[in-house]
N, C-alpha and C. Protein backbone atom coordinates (compact mmCIF):
# COMPACT_ATOMS: atom_id res chain seq x y z
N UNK A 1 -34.68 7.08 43.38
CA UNK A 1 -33.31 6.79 43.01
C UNK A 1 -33.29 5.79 41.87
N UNK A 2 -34.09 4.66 41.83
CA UNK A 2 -33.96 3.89 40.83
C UNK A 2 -35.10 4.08 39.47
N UNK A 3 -35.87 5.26 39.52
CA UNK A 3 -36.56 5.33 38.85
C UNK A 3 -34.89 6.79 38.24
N UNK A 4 -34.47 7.02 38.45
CA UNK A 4 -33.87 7.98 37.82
C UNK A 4 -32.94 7.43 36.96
N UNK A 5 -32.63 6.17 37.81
CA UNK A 5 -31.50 5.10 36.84
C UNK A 5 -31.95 4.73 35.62
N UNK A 6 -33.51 4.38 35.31
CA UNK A 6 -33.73 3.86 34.49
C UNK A 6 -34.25 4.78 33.66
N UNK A 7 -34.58 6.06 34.21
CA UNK A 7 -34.82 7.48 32.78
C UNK A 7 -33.71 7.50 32.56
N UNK A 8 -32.49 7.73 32.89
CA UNK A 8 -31.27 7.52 32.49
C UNK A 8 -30.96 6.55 31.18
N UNK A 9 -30.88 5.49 31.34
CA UNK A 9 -30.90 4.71 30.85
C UNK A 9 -31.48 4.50 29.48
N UNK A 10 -32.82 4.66 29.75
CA UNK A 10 -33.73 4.63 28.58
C UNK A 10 -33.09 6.09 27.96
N UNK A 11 -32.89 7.28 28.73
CA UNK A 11 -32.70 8.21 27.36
C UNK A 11 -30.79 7.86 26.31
N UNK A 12 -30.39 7.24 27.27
CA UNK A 12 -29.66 6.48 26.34
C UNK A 12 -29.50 5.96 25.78
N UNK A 13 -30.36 4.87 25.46
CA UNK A 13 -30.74 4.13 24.80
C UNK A 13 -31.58 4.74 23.16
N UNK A 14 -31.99 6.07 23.62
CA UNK A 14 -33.08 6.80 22.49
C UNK A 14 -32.13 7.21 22.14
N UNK A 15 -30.86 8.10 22.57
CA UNK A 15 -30.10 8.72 21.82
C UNK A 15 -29.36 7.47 21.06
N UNK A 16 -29.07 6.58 21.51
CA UNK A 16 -27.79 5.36 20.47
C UNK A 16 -28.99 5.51 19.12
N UNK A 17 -29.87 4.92 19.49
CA UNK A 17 -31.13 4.48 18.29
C UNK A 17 -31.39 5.52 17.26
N UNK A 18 -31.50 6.86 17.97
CA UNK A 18 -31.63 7.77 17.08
C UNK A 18 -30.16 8.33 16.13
N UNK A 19 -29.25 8.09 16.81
CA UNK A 19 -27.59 8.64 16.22
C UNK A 19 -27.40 7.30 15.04
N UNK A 20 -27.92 5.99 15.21
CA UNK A 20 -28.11 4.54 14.39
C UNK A 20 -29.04 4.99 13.00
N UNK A 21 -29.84 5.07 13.86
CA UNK A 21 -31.21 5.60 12.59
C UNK A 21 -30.33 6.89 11.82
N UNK A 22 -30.00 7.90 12.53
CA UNK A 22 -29.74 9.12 11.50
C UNK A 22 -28.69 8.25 10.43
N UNK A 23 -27.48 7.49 11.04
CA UNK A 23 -26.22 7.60 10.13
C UNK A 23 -26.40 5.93 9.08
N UNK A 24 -27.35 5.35 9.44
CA UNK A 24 -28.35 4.25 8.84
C UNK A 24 -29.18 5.05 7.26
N UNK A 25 -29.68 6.31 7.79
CA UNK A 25 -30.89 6.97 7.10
C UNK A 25 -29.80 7.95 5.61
N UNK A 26 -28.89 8.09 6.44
CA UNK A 26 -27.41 9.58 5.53
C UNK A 26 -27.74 8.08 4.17
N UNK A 27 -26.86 6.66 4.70
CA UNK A 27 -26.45 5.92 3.70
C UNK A 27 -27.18 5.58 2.63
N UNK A 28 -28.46 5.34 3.31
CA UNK A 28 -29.67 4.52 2.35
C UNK A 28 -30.32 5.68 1.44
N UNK A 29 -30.43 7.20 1.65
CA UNK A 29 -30.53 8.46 0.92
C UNK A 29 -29.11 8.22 0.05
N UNK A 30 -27.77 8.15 -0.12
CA UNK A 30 -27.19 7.89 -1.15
C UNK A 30 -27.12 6.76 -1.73
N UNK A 31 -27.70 5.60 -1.54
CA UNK A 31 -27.70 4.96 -2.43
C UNK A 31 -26.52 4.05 -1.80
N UNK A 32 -25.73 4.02 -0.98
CA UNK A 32 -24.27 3.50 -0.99
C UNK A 32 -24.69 2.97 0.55
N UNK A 33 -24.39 1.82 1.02
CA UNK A 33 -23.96 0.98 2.03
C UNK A 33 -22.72 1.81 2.68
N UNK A 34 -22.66 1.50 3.89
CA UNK A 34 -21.14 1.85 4.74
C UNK A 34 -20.11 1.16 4.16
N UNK A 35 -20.31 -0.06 3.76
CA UNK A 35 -18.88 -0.88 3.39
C UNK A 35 -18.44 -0.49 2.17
N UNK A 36 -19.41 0.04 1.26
CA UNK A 36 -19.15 0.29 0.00
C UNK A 36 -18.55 1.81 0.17
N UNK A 37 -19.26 2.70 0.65
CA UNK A 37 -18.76 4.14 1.00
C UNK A 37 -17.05 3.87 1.56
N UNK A 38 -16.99 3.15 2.58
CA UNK A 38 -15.32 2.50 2.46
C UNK A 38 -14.22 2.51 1.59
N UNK A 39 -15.15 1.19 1.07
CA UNK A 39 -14.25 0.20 -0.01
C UNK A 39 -14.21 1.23 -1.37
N UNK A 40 -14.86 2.00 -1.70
CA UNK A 40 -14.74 2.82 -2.93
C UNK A 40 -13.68 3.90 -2.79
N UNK A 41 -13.28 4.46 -1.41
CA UNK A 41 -12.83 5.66 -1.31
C UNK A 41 -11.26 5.09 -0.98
N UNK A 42 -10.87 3.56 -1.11
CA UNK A 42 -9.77 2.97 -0.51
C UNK A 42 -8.93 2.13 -1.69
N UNK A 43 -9.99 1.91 -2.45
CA UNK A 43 -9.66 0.79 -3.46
C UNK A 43 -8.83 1.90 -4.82
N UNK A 44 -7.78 1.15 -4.93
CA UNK A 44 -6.73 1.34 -5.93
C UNK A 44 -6.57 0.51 -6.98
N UNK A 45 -5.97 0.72 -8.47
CA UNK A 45 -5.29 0.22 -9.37
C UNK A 45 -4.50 0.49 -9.92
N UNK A 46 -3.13 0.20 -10.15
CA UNK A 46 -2.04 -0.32 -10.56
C UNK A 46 -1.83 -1.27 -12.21
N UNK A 47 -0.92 -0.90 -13.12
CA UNK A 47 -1.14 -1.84 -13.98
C UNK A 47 0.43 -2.22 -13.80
N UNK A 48 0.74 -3.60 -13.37
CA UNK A 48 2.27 -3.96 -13.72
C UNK A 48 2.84 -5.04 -13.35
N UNK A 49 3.77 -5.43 -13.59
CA UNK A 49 3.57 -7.13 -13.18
C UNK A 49 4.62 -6.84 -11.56
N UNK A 50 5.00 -6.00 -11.43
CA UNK A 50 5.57 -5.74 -10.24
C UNK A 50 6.45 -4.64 -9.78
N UNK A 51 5.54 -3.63 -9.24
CA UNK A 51 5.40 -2.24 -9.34
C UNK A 51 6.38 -1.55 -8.22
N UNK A 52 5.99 -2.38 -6.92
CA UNK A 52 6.98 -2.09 -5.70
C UNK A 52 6.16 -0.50 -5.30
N UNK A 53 5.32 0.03 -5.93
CA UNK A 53 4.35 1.09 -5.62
C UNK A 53 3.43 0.60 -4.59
N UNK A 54 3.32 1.39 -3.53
CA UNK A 54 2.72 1.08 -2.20
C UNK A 54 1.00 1.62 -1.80
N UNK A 55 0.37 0.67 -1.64
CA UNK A 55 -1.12 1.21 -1.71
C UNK A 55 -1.36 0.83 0.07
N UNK A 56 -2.52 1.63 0.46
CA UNK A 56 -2.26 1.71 1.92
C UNK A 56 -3.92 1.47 2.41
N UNK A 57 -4.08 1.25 3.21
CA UNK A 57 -5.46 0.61 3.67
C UNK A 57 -5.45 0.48 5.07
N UNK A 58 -6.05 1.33 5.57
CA UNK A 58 -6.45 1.26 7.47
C UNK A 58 -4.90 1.24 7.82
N UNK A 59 -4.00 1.88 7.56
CA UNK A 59 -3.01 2.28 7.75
C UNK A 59 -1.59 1.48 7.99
N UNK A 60 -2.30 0.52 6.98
CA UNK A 60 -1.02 -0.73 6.50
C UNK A 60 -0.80 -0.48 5.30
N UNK A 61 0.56 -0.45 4.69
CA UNK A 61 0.93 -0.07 3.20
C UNK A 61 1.32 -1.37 2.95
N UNK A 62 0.93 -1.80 1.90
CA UNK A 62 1.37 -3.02 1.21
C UNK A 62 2.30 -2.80 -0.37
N UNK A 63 3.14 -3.56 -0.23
CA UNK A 63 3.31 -3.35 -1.69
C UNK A 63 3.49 -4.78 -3.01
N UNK A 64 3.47 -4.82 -3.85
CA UNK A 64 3.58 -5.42 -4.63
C UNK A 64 4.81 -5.50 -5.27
N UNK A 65 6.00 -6.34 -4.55
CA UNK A 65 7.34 -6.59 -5.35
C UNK A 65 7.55 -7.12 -6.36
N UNK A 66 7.19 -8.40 -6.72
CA UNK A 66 7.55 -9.14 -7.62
C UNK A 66 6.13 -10.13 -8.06
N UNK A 67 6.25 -10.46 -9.05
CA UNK A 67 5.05 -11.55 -9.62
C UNK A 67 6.23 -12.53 -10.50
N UNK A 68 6.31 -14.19 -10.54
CA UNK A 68 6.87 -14.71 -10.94
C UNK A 68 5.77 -16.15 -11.40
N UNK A 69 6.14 -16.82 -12.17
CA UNK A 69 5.08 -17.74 -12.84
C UNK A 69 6.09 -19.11 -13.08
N UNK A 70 5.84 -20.38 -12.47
CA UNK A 70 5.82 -21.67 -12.76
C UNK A 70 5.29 -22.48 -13.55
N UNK A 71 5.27 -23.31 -14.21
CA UNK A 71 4.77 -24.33 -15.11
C UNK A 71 4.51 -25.57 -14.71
N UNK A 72 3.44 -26.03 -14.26
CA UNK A 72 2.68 -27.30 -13.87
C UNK A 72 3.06 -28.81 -14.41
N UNK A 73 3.66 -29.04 -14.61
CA UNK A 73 3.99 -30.17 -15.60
C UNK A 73 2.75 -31.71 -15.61
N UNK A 74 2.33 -31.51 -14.26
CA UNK A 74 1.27 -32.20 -14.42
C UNK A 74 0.40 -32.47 -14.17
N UNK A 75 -0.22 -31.07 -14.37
CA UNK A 75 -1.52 -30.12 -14.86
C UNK A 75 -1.44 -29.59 -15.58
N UNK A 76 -1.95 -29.94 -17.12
CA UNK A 76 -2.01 -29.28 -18.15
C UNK A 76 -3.25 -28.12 -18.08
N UNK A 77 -3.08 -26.67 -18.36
CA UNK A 77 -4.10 -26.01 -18.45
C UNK A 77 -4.02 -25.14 -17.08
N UNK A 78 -2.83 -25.18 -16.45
CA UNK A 78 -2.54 -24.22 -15.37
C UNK A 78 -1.43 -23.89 -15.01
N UNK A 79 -0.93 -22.62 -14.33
CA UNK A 79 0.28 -22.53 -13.49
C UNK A 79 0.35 -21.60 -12.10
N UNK A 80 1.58 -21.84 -11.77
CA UNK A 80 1.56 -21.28 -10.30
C UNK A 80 2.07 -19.74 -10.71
N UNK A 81 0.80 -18.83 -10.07
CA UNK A 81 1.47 -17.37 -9.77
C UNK A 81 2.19 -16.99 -8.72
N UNK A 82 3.49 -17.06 -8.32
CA UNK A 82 4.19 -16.28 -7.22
C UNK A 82 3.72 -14.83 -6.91
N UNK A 83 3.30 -14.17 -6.05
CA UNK A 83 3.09 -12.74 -5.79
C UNK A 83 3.85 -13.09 -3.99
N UNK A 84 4.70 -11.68 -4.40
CA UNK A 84 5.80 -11.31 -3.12
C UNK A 84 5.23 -9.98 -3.15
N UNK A 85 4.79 -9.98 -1.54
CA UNK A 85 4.31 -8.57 -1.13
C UNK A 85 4.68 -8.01 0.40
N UNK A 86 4.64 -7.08 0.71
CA UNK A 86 5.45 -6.91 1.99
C UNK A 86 4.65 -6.12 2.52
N UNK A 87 4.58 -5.89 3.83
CA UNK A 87 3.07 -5.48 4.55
C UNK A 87 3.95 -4.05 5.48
N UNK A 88 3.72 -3.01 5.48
CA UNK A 88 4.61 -2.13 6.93
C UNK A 88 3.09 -1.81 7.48
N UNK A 89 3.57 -2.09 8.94
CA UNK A 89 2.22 -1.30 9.79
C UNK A 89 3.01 0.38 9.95
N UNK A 90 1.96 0.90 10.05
CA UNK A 90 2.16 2.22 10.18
C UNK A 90 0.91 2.76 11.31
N UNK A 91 0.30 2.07 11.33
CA UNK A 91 -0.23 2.13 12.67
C UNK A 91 0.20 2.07 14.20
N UNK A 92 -0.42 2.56 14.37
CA UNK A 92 0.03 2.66 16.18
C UNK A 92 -0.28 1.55 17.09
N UNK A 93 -1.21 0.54 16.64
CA UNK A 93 -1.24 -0.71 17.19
C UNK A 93 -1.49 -1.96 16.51
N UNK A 94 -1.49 -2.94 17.21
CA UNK A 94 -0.55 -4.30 16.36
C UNK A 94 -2.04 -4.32 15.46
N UNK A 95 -1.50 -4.96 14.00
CA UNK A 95 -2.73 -5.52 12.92
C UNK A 95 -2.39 -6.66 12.56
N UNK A 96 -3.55 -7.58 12.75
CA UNK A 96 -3.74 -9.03 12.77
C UNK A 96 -3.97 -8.91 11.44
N UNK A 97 -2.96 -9.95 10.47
CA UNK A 97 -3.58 -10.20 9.20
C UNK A 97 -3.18 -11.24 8.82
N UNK A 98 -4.29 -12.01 7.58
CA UNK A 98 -4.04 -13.61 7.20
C UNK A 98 -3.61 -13.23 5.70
N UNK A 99 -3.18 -14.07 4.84
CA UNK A 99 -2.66 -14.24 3.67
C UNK A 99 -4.36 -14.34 2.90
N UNK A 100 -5.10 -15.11 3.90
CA UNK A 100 -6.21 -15.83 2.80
C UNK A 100 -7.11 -14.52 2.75
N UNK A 101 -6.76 -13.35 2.75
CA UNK A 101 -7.52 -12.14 2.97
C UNK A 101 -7.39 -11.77 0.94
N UNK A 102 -6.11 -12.26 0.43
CA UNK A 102 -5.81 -12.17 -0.32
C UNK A 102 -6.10 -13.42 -1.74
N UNK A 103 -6.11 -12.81 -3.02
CA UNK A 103 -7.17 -13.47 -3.45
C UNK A 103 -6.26 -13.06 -5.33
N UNK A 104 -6.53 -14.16 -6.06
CA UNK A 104 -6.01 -13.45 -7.52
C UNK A 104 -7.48 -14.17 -8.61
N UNK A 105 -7.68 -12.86 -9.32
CA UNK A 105 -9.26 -12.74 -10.26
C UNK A 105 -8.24 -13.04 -11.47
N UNK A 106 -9.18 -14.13 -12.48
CA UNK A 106 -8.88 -14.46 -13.54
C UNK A 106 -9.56 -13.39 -14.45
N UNK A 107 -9.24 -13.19 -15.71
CA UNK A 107 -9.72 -12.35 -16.81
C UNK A 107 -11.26 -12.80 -16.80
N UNK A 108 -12.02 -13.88 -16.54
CA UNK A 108 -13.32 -14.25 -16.37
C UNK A 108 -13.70 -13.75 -14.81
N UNK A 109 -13.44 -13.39 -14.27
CA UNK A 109 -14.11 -12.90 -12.85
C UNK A 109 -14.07 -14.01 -11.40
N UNK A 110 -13.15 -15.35 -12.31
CA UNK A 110 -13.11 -16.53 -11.36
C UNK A 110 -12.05 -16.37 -10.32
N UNK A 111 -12.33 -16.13 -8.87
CA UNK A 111 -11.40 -15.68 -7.87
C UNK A 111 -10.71 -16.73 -7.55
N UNK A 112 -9.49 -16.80 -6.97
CA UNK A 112 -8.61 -18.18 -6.62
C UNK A 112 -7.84 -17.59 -5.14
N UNK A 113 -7.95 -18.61 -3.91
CA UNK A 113 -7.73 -18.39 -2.69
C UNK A 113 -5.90 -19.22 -2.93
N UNK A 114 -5.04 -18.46 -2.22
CA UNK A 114 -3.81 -19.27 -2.09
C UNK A 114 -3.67 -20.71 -1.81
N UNK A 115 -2.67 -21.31 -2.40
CA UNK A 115 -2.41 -22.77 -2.10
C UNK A 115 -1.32 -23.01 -1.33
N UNK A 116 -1.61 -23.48 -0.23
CA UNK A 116 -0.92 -23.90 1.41
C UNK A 116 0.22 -24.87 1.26
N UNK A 117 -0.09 -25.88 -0.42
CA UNK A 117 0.85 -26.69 -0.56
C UNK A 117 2.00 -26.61 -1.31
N UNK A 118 2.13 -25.16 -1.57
CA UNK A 118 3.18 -24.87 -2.54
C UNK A 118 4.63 -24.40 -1.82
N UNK A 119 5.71 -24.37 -1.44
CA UNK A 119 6.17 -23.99 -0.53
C UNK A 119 7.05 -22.57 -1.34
N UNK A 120 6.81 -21.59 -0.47
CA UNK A 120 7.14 -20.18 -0.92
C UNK A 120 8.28 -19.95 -0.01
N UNK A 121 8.80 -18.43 -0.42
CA UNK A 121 9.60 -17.70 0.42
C UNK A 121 9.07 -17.02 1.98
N UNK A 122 9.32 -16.67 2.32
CA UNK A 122 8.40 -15.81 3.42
C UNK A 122 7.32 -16.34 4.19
N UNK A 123 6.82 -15.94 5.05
CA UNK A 123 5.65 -16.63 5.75
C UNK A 123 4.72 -15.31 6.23
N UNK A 124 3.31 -14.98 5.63
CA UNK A 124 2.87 -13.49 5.75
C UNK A 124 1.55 -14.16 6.35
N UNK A 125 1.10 -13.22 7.66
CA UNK A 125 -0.08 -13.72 8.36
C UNK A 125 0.63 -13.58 10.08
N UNK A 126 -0.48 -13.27 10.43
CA UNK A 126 -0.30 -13.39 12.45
C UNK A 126 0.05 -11.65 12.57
N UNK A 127 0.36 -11.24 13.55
CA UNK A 127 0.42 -10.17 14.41
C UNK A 127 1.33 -9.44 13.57
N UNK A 128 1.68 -7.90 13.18
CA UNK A 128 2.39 -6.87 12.92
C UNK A 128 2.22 -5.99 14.09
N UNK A 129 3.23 -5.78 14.26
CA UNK A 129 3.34 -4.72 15.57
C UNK A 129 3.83 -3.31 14.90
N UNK A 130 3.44 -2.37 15.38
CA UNK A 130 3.74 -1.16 15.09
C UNK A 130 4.93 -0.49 14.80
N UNK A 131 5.08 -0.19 13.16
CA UNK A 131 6.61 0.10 12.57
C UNK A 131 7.44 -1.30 12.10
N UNK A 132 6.50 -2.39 12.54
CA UNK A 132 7.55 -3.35 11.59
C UNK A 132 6.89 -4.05 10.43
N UNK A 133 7.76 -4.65 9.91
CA UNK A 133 7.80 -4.88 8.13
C UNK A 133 7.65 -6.61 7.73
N UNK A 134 6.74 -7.18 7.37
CA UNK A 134 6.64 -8.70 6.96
C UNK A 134 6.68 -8.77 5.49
N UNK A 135 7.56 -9.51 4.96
CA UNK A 135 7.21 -9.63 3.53
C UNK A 135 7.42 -11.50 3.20
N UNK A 136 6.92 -11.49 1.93
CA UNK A 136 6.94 -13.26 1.78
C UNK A 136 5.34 -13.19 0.48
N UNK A 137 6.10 -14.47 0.38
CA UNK A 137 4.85 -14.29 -1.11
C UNK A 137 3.74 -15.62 -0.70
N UNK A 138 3.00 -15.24 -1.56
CA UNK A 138 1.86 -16.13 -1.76
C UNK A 138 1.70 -16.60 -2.71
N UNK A 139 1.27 -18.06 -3.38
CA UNK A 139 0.94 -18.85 -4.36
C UNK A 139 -0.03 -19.50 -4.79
N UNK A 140 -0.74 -19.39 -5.79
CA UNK A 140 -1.76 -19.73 -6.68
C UNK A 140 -2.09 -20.38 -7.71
N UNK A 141 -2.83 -21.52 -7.71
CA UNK A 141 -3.28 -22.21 -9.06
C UNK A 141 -4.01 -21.75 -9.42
N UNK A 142 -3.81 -21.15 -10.84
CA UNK A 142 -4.54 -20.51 -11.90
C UNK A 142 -4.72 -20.71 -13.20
N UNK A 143 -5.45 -21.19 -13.83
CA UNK A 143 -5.78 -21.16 -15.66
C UNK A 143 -4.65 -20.48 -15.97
N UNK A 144 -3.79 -20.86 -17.11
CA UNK A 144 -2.87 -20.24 -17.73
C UNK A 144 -3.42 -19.15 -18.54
N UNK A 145 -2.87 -17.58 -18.36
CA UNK A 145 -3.09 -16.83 -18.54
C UNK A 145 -2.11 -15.56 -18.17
N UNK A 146 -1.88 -14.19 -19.12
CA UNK A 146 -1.34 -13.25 -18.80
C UNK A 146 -1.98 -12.24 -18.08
N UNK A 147 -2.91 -11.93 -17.56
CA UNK A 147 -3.95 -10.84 -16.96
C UNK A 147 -4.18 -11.43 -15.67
N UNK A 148 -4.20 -10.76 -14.59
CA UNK A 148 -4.98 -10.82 -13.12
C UNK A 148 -5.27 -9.60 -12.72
N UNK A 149 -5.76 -9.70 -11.85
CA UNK A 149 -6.16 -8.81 -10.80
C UNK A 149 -6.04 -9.48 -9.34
N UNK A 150 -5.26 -8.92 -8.83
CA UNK A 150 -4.53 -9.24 -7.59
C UNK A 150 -5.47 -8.41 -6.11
N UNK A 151 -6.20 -8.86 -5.04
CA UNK A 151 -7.47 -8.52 -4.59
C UNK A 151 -6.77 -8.76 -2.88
N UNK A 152 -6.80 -7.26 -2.33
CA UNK A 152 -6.19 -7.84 -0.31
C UNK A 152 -7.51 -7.16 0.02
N UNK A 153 -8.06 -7.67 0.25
CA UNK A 153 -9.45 -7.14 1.30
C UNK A 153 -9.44 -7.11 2.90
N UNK A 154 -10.00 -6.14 3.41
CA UNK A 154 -9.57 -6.27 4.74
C UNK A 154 -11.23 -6.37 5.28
N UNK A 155 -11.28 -7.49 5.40
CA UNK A 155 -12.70 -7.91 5.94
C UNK A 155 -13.38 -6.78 6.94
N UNK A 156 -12.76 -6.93 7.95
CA UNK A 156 -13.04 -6.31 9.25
C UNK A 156 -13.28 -4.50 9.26
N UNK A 157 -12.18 -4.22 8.11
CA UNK A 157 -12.32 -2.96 7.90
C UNK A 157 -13.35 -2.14 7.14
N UNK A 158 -13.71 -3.39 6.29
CA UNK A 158 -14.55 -3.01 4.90
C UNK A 158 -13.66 -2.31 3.99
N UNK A 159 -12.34 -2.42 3.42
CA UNK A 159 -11.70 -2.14 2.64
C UNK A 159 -10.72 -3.06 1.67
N UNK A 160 -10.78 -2.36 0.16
CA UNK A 160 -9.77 -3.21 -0.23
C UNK A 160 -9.11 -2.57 -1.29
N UNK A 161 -8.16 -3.29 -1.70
CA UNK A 161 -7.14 -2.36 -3.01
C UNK A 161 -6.73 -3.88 -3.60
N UNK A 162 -6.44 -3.80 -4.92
CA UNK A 162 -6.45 -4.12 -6.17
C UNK A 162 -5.05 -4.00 -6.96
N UNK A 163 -4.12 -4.53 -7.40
CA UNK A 163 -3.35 -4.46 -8.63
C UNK A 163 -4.06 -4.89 -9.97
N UNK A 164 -3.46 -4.42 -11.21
CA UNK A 164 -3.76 -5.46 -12.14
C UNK A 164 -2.26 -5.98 -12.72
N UNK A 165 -2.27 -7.25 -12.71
CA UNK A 165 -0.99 -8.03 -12.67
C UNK A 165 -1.28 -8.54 -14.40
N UNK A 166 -0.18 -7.96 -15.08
CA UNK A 166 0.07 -8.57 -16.26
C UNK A 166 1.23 -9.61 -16.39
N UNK A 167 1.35 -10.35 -16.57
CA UNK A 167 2.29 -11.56 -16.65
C UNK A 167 3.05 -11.30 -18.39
N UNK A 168 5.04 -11.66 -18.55
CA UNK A 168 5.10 -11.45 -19.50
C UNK A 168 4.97 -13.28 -20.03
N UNK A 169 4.65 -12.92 -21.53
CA UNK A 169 4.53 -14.30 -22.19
C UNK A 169 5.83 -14.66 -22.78
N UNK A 170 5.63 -16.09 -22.37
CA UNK A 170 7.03 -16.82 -22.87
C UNK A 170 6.87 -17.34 -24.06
């Protein structure tokens, strides 16, 4: 009886290892990682400073409403990017998401995480429940500049999508 438990067992164990190894063996023959096989087949671009066009990822559509820009008065050599974005789950169960998932790339490749001390509209982050809608913006110190690239990665998922945010000049 307990010798049957443990052929059991062990051939379960051969099948996980071997079904690991095969779908381990598919990736490393193309050349492409799982996260990347993901993130390539998910990732979008957009050119506009605020498109309201909806890009969708593990079955949350986000969109990009508005981009608005502040002037530092004292910080020379930077300003605040406003980005207002609104999240719908369309999923069937609740999706946990943070703001700091989100990220804005300077024309040099230098990434910038939101600033906590700026006080915005909206409040985006914590639980979405299925069919409802969060929107609220996020804010950023950035090198003065007209070009971004606006970056929501979904860690957990291995996915992400992209705007490119042109700012108009004053």
């Amino acid at each position: 009886m307990m010798q049957g438990k443990v052929v059991l067992l062990l051939s379960l164990v051969t099948c996980l290892l071997l079904l690991g190894g095969y779908y381990g063996f598919q990736y490393f023959q193309s050349g492409q990682s799982p996260a990347l096989a993901i993130s390539d087949s998910v990732e979008e671009t957009i050119e506009s400073k605020g498109s309201g066009d909806v890009r969708f990822i593990n079955g949350i559509g986000i969109t990009l409403n508005e981009v608005r820009v502040e002037e530092i008065l004292e910080d020379e050599g930077n300003q605040i990017v406003f980005v207002d974005l609104q999240f719908d789950n369309e999923r069937e169960t609740v999706y946990e998401f943070s703001s700091y998932k989100i990220t804005l790339v300077d024309k040099e490749g230098f990434a910038y995480s939101m600033d906590t001390s700026i006080e915005t509209r909206g409040i985006l982050g914590g639980q979405l429940h299925p069919g409802r809608t969060n929107r609220g913006e996020v804010a950023f110190v950035v090198p003065i500049g007209s070009e971004y690239e606006l970056v929501y990665t979904d860690h957990l998922r291995t996915g992400q999508v992209t705007w490119q945010v042109t700012l108009d000049e004053e």
